[in-house]
PDB file of N, CA and C in Angstrom:
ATOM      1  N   UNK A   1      75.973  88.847  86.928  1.00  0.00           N
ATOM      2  CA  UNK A   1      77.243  88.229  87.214  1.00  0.00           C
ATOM      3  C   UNK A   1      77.092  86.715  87.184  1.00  0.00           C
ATOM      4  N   UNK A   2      77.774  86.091  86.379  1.00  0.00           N
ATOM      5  CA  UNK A   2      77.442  84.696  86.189  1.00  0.00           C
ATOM      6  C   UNK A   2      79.164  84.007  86.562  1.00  0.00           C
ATOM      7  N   UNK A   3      80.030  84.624  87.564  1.00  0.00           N
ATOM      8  CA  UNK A   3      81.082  83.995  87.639  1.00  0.00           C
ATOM      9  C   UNK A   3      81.922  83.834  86.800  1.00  0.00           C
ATOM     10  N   UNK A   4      81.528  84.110  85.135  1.00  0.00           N
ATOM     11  CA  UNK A   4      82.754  83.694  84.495  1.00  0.00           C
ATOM     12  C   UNK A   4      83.175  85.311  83.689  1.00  0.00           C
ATOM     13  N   UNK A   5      83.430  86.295  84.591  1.00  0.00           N
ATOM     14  CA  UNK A   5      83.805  87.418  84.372  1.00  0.00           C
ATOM     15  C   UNK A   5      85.667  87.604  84.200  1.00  0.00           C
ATOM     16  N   UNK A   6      85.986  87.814  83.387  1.00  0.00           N
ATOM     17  CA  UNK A   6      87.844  87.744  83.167  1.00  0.00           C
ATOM     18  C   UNK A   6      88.359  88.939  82.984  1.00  0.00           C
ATOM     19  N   UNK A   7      87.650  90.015  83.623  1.00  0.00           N
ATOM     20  CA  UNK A   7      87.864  91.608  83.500  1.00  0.00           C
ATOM     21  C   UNK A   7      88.669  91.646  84.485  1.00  0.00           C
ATOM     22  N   UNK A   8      88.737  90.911  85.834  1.00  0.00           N
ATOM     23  CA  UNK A   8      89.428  90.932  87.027  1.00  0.00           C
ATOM     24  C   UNK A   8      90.217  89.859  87.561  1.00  0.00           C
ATOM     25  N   UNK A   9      91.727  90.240  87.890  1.00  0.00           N
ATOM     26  CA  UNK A   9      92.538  89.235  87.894  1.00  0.00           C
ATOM     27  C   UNK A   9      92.885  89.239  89.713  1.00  0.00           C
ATOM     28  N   UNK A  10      92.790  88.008  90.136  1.00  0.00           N
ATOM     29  CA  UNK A  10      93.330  88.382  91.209  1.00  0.00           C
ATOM     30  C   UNK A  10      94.930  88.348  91.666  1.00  0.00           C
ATOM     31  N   UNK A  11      95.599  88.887  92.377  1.00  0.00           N
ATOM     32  CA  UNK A  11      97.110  88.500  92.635  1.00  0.00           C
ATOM     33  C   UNK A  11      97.794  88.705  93.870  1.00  0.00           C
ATOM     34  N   UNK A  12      98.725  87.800  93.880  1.00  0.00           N
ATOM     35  CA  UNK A  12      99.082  87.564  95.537  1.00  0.00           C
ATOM     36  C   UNK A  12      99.855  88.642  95.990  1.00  0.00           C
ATOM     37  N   UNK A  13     100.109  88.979  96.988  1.00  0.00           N
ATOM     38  CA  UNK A  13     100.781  89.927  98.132  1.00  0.00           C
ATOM     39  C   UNK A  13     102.873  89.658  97.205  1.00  0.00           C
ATOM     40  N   UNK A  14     102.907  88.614  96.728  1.00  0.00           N
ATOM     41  CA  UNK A  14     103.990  88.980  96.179  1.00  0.00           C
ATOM     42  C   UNK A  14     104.372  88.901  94.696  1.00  0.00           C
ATOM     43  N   UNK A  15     103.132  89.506  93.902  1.00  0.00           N
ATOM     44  CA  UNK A  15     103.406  90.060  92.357  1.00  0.00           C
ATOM     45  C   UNK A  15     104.595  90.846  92.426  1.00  0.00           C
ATOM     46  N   UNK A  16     104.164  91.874  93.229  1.00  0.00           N
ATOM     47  CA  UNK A  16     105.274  93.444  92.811  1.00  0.00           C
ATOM     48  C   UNK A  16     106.418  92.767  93.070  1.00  0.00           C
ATOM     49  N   UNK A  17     106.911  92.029  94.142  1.00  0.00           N
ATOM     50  CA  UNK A  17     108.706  92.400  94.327  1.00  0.00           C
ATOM     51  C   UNK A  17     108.859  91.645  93.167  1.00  0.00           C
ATOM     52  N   UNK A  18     107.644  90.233  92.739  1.00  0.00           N
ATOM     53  CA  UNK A  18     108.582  89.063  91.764  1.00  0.00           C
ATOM     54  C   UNK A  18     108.721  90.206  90.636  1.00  0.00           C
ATOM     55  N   UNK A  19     107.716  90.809  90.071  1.00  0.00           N
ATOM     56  CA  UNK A  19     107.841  91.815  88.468  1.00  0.00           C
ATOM     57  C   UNK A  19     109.344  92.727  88.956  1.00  0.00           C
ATOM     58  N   UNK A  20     109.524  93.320  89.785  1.00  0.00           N
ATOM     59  CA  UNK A  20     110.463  94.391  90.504  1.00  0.00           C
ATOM     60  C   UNK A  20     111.809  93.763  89.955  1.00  0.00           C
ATOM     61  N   UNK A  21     112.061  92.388  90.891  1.00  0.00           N
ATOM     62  CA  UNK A  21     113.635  91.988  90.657  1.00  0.00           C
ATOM     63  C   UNK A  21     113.287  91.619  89.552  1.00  0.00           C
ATOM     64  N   UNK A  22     112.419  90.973  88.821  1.00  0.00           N
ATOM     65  CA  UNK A  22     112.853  90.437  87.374  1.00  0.00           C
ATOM     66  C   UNK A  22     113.014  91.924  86.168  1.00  0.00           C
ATOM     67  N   UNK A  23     112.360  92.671  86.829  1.00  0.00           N
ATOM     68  CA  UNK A  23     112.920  94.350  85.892  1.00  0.00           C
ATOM     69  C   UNK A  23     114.136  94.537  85.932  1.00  0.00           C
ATOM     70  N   UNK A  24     114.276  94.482  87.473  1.00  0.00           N
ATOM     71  CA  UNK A  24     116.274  94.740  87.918  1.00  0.00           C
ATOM     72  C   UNK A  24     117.175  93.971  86.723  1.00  0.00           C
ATOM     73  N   UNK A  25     116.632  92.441  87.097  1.00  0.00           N
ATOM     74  CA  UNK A  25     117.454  91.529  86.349  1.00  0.00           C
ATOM     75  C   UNK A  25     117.375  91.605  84.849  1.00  0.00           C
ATOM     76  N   UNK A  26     116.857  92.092  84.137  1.00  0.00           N
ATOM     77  CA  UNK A  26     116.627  92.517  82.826  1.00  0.00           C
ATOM     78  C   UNK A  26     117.527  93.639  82.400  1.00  0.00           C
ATOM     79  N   UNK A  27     117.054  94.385  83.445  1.00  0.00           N
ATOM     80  CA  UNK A  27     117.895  95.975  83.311  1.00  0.00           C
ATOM     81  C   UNK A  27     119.449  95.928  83.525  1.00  0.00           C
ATOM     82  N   UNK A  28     119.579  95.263  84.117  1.00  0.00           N
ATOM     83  CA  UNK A  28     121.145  95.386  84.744  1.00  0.00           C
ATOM     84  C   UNK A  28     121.910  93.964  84.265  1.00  0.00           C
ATOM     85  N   UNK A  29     120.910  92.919  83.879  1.00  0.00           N
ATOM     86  CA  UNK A  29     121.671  91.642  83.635  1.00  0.00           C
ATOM     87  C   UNK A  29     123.029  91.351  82.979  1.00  0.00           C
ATOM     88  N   UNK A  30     123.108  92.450  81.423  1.00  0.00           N
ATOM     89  CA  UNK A  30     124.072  93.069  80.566  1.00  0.00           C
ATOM     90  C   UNK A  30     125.346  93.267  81.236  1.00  0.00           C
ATOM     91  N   UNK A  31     125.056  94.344  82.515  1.00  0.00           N
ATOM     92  CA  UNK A  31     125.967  95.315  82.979  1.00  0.00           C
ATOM     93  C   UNK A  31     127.370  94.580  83.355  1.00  0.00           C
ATOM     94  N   UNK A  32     128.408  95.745  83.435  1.00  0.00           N
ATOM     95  CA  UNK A  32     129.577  94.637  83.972  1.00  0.00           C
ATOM     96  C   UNK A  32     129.198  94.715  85.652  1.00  0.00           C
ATOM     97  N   UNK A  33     130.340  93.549  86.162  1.00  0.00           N
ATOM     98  CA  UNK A  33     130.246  93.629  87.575  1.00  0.00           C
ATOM     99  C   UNK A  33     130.270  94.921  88.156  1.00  0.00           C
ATOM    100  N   UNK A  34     131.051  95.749  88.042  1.00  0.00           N
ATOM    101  CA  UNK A  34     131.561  96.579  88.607  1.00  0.00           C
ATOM    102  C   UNK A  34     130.433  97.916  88.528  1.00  0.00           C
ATOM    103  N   UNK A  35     129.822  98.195  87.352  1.00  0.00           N
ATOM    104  CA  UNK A  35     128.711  98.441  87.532  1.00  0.00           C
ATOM    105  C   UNK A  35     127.836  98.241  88.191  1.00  0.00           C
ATOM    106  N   UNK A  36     127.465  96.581  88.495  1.00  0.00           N
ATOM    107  CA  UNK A  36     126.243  96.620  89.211  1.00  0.00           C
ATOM    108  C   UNK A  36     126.851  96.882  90.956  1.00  0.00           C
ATOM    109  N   UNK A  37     128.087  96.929  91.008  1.00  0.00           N
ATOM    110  CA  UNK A  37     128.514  96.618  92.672  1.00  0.00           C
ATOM    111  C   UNK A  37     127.774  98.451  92.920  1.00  0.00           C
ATOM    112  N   UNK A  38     128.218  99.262  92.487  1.00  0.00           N
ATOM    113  CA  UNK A  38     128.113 100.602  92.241  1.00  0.00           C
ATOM    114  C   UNK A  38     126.568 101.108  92.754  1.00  0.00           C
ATOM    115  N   UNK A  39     125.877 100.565  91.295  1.00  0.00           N
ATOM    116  CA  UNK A  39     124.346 100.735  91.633  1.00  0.00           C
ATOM    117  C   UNK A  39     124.086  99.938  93.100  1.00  0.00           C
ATOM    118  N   UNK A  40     123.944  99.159  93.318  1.00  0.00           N
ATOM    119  CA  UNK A  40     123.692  98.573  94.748  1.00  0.00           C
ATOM    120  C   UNK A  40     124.287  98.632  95.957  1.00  0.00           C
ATOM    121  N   UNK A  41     125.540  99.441  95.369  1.00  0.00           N
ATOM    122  CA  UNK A  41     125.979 100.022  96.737  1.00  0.00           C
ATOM    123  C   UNK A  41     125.360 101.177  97.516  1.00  0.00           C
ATOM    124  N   UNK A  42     125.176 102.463  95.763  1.00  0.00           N
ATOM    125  CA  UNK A  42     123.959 103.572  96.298  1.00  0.00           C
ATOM    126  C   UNK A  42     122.861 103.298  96.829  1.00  0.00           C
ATOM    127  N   UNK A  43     122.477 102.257  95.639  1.00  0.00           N
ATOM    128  CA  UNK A  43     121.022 101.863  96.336  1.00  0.00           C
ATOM    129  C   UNK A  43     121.177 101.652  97.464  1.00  0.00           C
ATOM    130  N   UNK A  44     121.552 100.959  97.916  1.00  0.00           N
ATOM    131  CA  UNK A  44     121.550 100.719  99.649  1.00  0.00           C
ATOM    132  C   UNK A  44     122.290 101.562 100.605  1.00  0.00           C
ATOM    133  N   UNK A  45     122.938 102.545 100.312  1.00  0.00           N
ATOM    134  CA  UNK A  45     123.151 103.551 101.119  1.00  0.00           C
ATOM    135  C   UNK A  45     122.219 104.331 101.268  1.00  0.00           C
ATOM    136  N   UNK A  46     121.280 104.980 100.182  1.00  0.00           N
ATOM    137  CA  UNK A  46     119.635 105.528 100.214  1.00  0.00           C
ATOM    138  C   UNK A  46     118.735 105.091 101.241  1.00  0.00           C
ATOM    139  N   UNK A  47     118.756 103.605 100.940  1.00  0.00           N
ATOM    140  CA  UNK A  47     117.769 102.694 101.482  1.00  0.00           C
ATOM    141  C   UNK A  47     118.379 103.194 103.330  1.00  0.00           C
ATOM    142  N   UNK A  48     119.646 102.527 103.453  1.00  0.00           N
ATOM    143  CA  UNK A  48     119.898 102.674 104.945  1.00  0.00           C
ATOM    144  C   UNK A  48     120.315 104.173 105.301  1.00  0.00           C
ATOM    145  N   UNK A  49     120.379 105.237 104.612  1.00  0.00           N
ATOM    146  CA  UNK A  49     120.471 106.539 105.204  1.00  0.00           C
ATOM    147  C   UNK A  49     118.337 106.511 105.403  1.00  0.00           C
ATOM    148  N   UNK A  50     117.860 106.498 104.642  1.00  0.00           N
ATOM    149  CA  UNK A  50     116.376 106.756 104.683  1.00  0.00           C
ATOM    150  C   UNK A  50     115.559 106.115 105.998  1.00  0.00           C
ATOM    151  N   UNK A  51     116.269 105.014 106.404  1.00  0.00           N
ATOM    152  CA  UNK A  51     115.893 103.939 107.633  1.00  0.00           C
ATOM    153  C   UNK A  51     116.383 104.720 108.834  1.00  0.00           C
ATOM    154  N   UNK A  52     117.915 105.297 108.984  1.00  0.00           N
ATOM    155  CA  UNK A  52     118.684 105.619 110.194  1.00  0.00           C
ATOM    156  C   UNK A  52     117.192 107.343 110.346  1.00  0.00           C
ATOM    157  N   UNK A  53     117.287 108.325 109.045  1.00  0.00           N
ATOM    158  CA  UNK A  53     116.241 109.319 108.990  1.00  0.00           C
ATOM    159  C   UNK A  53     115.105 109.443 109.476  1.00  0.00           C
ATOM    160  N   UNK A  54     114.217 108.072 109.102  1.00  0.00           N
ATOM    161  CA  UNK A  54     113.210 107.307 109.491  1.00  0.00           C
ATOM    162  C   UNK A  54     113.511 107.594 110.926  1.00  0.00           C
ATOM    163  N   UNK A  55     114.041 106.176 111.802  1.00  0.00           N
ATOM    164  CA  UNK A  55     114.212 106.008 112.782  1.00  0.00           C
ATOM    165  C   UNK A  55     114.826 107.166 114.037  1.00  0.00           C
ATOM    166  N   UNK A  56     115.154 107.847 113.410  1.00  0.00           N
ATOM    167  CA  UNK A  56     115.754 109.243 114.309  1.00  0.00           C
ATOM    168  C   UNK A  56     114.673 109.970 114.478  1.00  0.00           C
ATOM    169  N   UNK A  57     113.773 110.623 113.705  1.00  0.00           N
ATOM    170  CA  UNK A  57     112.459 111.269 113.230  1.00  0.00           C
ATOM    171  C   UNK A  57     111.634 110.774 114.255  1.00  0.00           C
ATOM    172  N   UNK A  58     111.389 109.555 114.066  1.00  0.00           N
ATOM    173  CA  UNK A  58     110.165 108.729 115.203  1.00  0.00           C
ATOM    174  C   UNK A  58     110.747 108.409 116.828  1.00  0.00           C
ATOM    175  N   UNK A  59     112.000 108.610 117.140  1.00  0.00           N
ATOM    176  CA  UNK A  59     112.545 108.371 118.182  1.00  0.00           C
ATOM    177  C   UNK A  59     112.110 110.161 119.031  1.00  0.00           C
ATOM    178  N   UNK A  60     112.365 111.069 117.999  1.00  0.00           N
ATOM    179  CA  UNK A  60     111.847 112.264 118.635  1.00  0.00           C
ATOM    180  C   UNK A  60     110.390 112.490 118.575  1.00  0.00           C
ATOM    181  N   UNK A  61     109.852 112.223 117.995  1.00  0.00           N
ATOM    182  CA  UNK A  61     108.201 112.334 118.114  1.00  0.00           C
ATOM    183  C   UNK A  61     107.503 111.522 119.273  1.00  0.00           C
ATOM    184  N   UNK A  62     108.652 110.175 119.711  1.00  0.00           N
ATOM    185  CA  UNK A  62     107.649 109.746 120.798  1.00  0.00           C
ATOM    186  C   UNK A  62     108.341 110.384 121.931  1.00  0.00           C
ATOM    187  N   UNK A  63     109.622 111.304 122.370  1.00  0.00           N
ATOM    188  CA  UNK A  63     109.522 111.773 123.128  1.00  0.00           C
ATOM    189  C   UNK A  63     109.024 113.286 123.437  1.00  0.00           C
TER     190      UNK A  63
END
């Protein structure tokens, strides 16, 4: 190992979300408004039904 090895990249704690939204924004950039209100409305009804699920789940396990 002489240090100048380029097989291994290192990367910070926030690669994924930056690659993530810039996929979103690629994917959906096109779309009309009304489309994207749609997708992100599900999306985040998922997201916050999965949290309230979450949180109900662990409220009975610690009692």
């Amino acid at each position: 190992m002489d240090g100048n090895d380029t097989d291994q990249v290192l990367a910070s704690k926030w690669d994924l979300p930056f690659v993530l939204f810039h996929m979103a924004r690629v994917a959906f950039g096109g779309l009309p408004l009304w489309t994207k209100a749609i997708t992100i409305g599900l999306l985040g009804s998922v997201i916050l039904w999965s949290a309230i699920t979450w949180h109900r789940e662990r409220g009975r396990r610690v009692r």
